[in-house]
Protein backbone atom coordinates (compact mmCIF):
# COMPACT_ATOMS: atom_id res chain seq x y z
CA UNK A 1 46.67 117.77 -132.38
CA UNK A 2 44.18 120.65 -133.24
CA UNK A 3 42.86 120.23 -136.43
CA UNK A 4 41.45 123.06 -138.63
CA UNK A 5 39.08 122.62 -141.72
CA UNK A 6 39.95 124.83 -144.67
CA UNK A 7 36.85 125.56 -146.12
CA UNK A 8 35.19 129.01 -145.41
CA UNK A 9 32.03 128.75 -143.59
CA UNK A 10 29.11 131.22 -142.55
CA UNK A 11 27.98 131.99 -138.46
CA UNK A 12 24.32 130.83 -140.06
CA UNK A 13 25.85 127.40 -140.99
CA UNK A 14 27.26 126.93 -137.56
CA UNK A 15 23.90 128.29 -135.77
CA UNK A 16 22.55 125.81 -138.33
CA UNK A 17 24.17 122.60 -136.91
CA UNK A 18 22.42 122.53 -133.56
CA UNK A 19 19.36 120.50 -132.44
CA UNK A 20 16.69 122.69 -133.29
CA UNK A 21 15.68 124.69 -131.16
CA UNK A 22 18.19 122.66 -128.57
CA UNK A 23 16.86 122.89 -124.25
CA UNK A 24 20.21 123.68 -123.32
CA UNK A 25 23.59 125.38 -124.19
CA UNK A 26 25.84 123.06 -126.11
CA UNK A 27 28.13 123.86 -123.03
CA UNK A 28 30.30 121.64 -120.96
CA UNK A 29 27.66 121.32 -118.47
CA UNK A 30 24.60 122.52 -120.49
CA UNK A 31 24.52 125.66 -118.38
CA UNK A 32 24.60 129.37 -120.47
CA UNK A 33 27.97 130.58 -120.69
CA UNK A 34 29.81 133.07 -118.75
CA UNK A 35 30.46 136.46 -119.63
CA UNK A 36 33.83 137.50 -117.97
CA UNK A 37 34.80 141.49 -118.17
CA UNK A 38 38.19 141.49 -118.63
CA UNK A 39 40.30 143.75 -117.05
CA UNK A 40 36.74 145.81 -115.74
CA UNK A 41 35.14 147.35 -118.33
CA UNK A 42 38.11 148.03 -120.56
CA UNK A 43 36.08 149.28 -123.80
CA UNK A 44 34.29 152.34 -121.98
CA UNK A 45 37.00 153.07 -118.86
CA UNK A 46 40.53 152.64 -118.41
CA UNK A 47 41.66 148.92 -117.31
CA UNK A 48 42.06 147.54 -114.42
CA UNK A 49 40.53 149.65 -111.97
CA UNK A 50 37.49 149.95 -109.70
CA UNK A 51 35.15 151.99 -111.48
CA UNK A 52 35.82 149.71 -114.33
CA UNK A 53 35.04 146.20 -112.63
CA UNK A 54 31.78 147.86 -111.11
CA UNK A 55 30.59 148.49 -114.37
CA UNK A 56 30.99 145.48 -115.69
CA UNK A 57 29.32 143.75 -113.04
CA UNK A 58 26.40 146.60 -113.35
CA UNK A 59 26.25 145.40 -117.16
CA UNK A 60 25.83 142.00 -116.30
CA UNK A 61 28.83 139.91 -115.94
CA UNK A 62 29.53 137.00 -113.94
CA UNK A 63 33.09 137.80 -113.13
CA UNK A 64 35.64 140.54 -113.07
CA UNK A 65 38.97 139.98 -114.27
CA UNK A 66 41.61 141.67 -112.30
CA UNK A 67 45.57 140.56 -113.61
CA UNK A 68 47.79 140.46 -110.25
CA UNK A 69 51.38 141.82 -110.06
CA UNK A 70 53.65 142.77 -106.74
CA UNK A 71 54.47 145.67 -105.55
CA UNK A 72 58.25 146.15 -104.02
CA UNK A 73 56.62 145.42 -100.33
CA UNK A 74 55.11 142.70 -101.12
CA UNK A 75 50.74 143.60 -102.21
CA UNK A 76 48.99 142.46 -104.56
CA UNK A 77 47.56 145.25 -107.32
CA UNK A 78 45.22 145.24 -110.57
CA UNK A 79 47.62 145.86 -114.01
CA UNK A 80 47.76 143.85 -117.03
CA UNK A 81 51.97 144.04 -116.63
CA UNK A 82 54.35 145.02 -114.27
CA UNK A 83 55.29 147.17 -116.60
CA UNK A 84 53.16 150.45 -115.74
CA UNK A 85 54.32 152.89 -118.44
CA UNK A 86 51.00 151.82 -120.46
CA UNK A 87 48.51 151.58 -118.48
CA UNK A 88 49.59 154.82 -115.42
CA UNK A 89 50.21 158.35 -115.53
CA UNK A 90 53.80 157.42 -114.21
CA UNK A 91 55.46 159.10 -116.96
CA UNK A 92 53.98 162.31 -115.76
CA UNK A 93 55.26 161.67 -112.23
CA UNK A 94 58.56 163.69 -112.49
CA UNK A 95 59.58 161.76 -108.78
CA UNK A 96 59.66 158.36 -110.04
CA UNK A 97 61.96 159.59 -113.22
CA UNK A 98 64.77 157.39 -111.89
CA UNK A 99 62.83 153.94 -111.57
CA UNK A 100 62.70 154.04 -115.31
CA UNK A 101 65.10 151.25 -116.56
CA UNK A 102 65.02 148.41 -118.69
CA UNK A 103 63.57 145.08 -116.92
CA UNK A 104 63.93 141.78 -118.97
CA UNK A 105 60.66 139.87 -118.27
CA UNK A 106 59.92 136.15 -119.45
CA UNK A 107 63.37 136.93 -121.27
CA UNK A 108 62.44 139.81 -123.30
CA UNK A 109 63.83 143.57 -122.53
CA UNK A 110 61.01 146.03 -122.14
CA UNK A 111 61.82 149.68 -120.95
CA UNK A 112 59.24 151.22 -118.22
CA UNK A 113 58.66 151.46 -115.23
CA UNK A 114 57.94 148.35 -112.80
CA UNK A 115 55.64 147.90 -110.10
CA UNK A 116 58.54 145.91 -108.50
CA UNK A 117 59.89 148.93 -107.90
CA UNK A 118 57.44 150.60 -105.94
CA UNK A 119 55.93 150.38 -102.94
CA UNK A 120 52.06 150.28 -102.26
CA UNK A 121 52.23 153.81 -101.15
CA UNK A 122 53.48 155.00 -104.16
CA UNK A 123 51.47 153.04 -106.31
CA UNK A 124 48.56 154.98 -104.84
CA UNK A 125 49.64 158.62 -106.61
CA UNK A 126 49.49 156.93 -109.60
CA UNK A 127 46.37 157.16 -111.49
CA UNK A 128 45.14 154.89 -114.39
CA UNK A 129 45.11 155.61 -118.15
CA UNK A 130 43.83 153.64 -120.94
CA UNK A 131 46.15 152.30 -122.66
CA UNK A 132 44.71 151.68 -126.55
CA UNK A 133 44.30 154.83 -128.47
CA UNK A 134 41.36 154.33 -130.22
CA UNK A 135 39.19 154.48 -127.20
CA UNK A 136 38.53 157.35 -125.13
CA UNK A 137 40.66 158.88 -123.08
CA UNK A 138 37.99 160.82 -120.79
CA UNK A 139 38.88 159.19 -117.78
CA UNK A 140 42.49 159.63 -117.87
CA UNK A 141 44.09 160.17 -114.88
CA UNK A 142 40.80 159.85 -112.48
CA UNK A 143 41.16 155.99 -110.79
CA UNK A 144 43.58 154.83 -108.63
CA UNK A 145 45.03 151.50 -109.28
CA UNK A 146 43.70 148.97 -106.79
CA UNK A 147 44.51 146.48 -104.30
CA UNK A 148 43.22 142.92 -105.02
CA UNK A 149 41.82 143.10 -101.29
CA UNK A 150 39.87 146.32 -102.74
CA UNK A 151 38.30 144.31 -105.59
CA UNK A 152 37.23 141.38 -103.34
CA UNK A 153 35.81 143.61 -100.92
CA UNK A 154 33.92 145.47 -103.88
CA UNK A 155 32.88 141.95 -105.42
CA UNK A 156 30.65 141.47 -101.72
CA UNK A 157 29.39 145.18 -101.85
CA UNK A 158 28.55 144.61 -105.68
CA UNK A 159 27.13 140.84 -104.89
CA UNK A 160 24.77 142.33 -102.24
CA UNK A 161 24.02 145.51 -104.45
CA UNK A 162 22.46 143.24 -107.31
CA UNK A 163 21.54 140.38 -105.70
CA UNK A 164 23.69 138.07 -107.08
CA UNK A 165 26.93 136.72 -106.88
CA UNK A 166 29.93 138.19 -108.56
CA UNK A 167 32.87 136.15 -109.01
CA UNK A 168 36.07 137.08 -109.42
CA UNK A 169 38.69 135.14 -111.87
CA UNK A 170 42.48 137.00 -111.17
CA UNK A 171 45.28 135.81 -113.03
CA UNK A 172 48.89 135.68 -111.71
CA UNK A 173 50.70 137.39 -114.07
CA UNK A 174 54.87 136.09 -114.79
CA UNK A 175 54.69 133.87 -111.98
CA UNK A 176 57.82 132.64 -112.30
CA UNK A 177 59.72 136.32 -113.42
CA UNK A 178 57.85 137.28 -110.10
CA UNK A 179 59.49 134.28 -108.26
CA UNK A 180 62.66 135.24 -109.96
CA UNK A 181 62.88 138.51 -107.71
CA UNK A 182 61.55 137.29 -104.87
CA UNK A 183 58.38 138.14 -105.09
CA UNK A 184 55.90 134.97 -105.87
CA UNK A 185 52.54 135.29 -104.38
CA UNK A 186 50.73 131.93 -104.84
CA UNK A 187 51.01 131.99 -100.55
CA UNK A 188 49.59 135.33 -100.24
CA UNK A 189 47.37 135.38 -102.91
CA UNK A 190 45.49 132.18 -101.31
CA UNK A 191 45.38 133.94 -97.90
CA UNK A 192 44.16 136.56 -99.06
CA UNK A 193 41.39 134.43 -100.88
CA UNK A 194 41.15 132.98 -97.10
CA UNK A 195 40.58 135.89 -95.82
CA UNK A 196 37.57 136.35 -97.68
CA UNK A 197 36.17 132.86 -97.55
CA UNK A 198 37.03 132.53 -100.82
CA UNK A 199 39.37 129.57 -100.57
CA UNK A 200 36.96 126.94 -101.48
CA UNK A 201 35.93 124.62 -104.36
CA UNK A 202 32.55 125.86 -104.97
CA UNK A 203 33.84 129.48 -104.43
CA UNK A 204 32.92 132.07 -107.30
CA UNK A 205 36.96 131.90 -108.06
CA UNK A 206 39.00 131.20 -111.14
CA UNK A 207 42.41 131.51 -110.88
CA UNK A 208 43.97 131.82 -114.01
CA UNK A 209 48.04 131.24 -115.37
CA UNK A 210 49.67 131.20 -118.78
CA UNK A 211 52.30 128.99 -116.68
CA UNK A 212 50.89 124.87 -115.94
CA UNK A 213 53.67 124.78 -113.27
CA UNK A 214 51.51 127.97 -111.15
CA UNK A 215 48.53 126.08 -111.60
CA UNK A 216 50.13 122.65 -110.29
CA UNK A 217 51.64 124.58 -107.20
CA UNK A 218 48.03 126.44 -106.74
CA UNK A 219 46.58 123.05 -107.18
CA UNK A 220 48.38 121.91 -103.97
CA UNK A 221 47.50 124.58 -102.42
CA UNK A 222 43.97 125.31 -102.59
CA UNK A 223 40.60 124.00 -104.04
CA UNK A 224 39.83 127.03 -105.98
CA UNK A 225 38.92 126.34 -109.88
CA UNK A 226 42.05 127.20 -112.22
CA UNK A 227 42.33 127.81 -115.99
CA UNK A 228 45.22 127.05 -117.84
CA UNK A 229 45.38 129.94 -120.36
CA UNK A 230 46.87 129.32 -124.00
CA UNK A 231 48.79 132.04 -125.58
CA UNK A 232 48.83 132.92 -129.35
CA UNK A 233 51.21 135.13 -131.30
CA UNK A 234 49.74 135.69 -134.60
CA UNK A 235 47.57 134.06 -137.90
CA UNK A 236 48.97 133.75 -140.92
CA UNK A 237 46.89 134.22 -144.31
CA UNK A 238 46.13 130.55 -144.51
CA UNK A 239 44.44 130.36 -140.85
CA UNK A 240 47.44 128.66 -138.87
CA UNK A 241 47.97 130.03 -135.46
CA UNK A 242 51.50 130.51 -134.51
CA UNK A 243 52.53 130.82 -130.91
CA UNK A 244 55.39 131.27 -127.99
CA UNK A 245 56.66 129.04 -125.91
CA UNK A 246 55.75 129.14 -122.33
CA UNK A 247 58.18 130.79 -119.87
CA UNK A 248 57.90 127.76 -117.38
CA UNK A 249 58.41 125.60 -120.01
CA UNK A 250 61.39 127.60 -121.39
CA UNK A 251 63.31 127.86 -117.53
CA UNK A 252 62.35 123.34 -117.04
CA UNK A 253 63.51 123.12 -120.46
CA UNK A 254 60.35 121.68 -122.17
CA UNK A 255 60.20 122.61 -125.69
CA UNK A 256 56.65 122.62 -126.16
CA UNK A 257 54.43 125.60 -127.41
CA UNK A 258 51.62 126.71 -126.56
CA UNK A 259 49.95 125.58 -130.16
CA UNK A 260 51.24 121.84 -128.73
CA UNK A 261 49.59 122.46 -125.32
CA UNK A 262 45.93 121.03 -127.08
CA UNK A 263 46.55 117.53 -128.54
CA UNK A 264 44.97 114.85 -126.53
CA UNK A 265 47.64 114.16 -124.55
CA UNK A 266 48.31 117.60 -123.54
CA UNK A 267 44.53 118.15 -122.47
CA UNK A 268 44.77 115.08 -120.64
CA UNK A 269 47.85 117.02 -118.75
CA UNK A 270 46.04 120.14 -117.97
CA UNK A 271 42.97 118.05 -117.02
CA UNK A 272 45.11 117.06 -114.06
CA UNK A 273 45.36 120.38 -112.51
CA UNK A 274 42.96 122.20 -114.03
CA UNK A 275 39.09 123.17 -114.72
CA UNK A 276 39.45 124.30 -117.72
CA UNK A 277 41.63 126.35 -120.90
CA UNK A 278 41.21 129.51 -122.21
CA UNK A 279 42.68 129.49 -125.58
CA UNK A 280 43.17 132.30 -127.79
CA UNK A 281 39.99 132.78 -129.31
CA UNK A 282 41.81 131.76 -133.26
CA UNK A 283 42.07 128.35 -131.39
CA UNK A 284 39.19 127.63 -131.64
CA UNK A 285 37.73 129.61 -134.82
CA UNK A 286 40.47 130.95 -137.13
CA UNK A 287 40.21 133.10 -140.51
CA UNK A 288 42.08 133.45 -143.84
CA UNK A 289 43.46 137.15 -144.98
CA UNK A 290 43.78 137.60 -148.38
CA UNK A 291 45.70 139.99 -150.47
CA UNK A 292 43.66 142.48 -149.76
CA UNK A 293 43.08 142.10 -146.24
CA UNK A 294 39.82 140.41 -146.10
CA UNK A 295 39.50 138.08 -143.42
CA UNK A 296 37.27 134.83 -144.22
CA UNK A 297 36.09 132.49 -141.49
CA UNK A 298 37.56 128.87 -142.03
CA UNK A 299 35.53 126.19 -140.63
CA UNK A 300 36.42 125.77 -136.71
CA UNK A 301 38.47 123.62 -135.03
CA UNK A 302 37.80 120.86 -133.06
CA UNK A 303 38.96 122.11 -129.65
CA UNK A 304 35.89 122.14 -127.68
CA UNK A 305 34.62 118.82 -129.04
CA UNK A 306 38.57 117.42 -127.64
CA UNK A 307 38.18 119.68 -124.40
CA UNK A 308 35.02 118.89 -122.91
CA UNK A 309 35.41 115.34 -123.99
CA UNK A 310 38.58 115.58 -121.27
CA UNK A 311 36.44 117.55 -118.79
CA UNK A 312 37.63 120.95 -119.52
CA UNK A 313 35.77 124.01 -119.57
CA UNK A 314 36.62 126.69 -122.09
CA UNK A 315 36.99 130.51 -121.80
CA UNK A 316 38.36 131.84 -124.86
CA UNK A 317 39.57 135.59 -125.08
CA UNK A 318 39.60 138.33 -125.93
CA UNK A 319 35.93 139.77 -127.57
CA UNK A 320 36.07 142.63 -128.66
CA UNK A 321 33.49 145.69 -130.47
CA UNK A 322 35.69 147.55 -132.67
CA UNK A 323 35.44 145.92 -136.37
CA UNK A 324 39.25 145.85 -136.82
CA UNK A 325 38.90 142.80 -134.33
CA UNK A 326 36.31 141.10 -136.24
CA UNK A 327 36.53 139.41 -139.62
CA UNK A 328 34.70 140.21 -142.73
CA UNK A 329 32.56 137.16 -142.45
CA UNK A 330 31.33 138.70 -139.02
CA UNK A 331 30.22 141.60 -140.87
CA UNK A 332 30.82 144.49 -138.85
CA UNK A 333 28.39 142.98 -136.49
CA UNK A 334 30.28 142.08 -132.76
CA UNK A 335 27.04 139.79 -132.03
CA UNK A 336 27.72 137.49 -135.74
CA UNK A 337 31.13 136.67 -133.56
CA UNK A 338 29.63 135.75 -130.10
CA UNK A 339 26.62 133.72 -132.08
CA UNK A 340 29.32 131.69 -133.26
CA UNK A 341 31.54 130.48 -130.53
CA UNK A 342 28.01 130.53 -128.60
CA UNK A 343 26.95 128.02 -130.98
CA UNK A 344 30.24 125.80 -130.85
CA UNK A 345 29.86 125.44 -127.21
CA UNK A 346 32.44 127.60 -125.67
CA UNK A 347 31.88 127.93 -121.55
CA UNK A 348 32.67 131.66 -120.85
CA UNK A 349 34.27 134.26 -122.91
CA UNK A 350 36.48 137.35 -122.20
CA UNK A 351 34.75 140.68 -123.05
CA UNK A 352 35.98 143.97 -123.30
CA UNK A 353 32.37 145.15 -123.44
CA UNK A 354 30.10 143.20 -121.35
CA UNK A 355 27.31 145.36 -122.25
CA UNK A 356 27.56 143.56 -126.15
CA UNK A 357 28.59 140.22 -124.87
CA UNK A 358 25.49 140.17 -122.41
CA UNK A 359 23.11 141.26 -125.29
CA UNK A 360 24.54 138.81 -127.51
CA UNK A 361 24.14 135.91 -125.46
CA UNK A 362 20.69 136.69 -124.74
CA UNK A 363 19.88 137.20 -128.04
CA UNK A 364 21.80 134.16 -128.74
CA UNK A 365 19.00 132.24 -126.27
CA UNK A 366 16.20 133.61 -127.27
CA UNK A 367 16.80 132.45 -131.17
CA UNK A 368 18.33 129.33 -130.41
CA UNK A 369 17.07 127.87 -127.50
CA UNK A 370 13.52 126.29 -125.95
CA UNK A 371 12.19 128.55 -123.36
């Protein structure tokens, strides 16, 4: 089971419990940990789009994050949801009024518009948005959403621009509400990987699923690394994490959480077809929130000791700049946060702002580590 300590702790005290001055990252594989930019480069341009991945790469991440959904015939596009009424212009598209409906997804009834309703060409007069409203909303309006054969043939131009490799780590998002209306893509989206010579074990590929049952059918179907990701849906004051239940588990008729889906046993599970987890970050370092609202730092779990003992990677998400994502015991300061689960060993992290997360982690080296 995951275990939690109660007592409050300080980032110094965990920086503290390293070797000193320690010749490699207290990773799975003592190499420095990825920095991931999820969804692009969320924190500065709307998600999910081309600009946005390009940046992050320029900033200095390893991968770009693109979340995969279907379109009605059948392609493979960049949104967080299906559900475009967040993250589009849609609602100012006067043509598509009549697609609006409610859809029930993973058995909840959200009202939008779907991209299961539209084809690719229509996608295309949409334009992107960003969705959170405390970040700008300059480029409104100015990307088109793109194909994931757009974002693999940017990853090569972007590779060769900076001399590097860029990998790319898409998720399949509702696999099995997807599958539900005839639109699964596990076939296409490994031809498409194919296609780009991609489909191989020591590709610069994650594929990523909230769902184990994706990842064992992707497992069968290509060598490709896969995470197992591990939803959360909320803290309470004392520090517990509560969660959901999968929606593979809740169509086979497992009962299991996604707070159940790290006891030994379970690891041992995902170990079986899959690399690695990516837990919600309170996983793996939760907080207290007292009457006031101050959030204290409790003393960590022991996740990553209990995941890299079963040969799993872990790349938690999602990191964040603004302080209302931090705790009080991070201080206002993004890089007190990163220092942290830097020093507890995670493998890669999700960042809304590579910029910070790439900073951070070299800053991180430089204190911590022999040169």
């Amino acid at each position: 089971m995951l275990k939690f300590f109660a007592s409050s702790i300080t980032i110094a005290s965990i920086i503290m419990s390293l070797p000193a001055q320690a010749q490699t990252w207290p990773t799975l594989n003592g190499q420095e940990p990825l920095i991931i930019g999820h969804r692009g480069a969320p924190g500065y341009l709307p998600d999910h789009t081309l600009e946005g991945y390009a940046r992050a790469a320029r900033m200095g991440a390893n991968f770009v994050e693109p979340d995969l959904v279907s379109t009605k015939d059948g392609v493979l596009i960049a949104r967080h949801e299906p559900n475009l009424k967040d993250t589009t212009d849609v609602a100012k598209h006067p043509e598509f009024a009549a697609l609006k409906h409610i859809e029930t997804v993973d058995g909840k009834d959200e009202e939008g518009w779907f991209a299961s309703d539209f084809t690719l060409a229509q996608i295309k007069t949409l334009r992107a948005v960003q969705p959170r409203a405390d970040r700008s909303a300059e480029f409104n309006g100015l990307y088109q959403i793109p194909t994931f054969e757009e974002i693999l043939t940017l990853r090569a131009q972007l590779s060769k621009e900076l001399g590097r490799e860029i990998g790319v780590y898409p998720e399949t998002k509702h696999p099995s509400w997807h599958a539900e209306k005839n639109l699964g893509f596990e076939k296409q989206l490994i031809s498409i990987l194919s296609k780009y010579n991609l489909n191989r074990a020591d590709a610069p590929v994650y594929i990523q699923s909230f769902e184990l049952a994706n990842l064992k059918v992707l497992k069968a179907m290509s060598p490709v690394k896969r995470i197992y990701l591990i939803d959360g849906t909320d803290v309470l004051p004392d520090g517990t994490v509560t969660s959901p239940q999968p929606y593979d588990f809740v169509k086979s008729g497992d009962p299991r959480r996604y707070d159940q889906m790290m006891s030994d046993a379970a690891l041992q599970e995902i170990a079986a077809v899959a690399n690695g987890i990516g837990p919600w970050k309170p996983y793996i370092a939760s907080y207290t929130t007292d009457a006031a609202g101050v959030k204290t730092r409790i003393a960590p779990s022991d996740l990553i000791a209990r995941a890299h003992k079963a040969g799993l990677a872990l790349h938690p998400f999602t990191f964040r700049n603004e302080t209302k994502h931090l705790t009080d015991t991070d201080k206002g300061d993004p890089y007190n946060e990163y220092a942290l689960f830097f020093g507890l060993g995670v493998d890669g992290l999700f960042s809304d702002y590579t910029d910070t997360a790439v900073a951070a982690r070299a800053k991180f080296k430089a204190e911590n580590l022999k040169k």
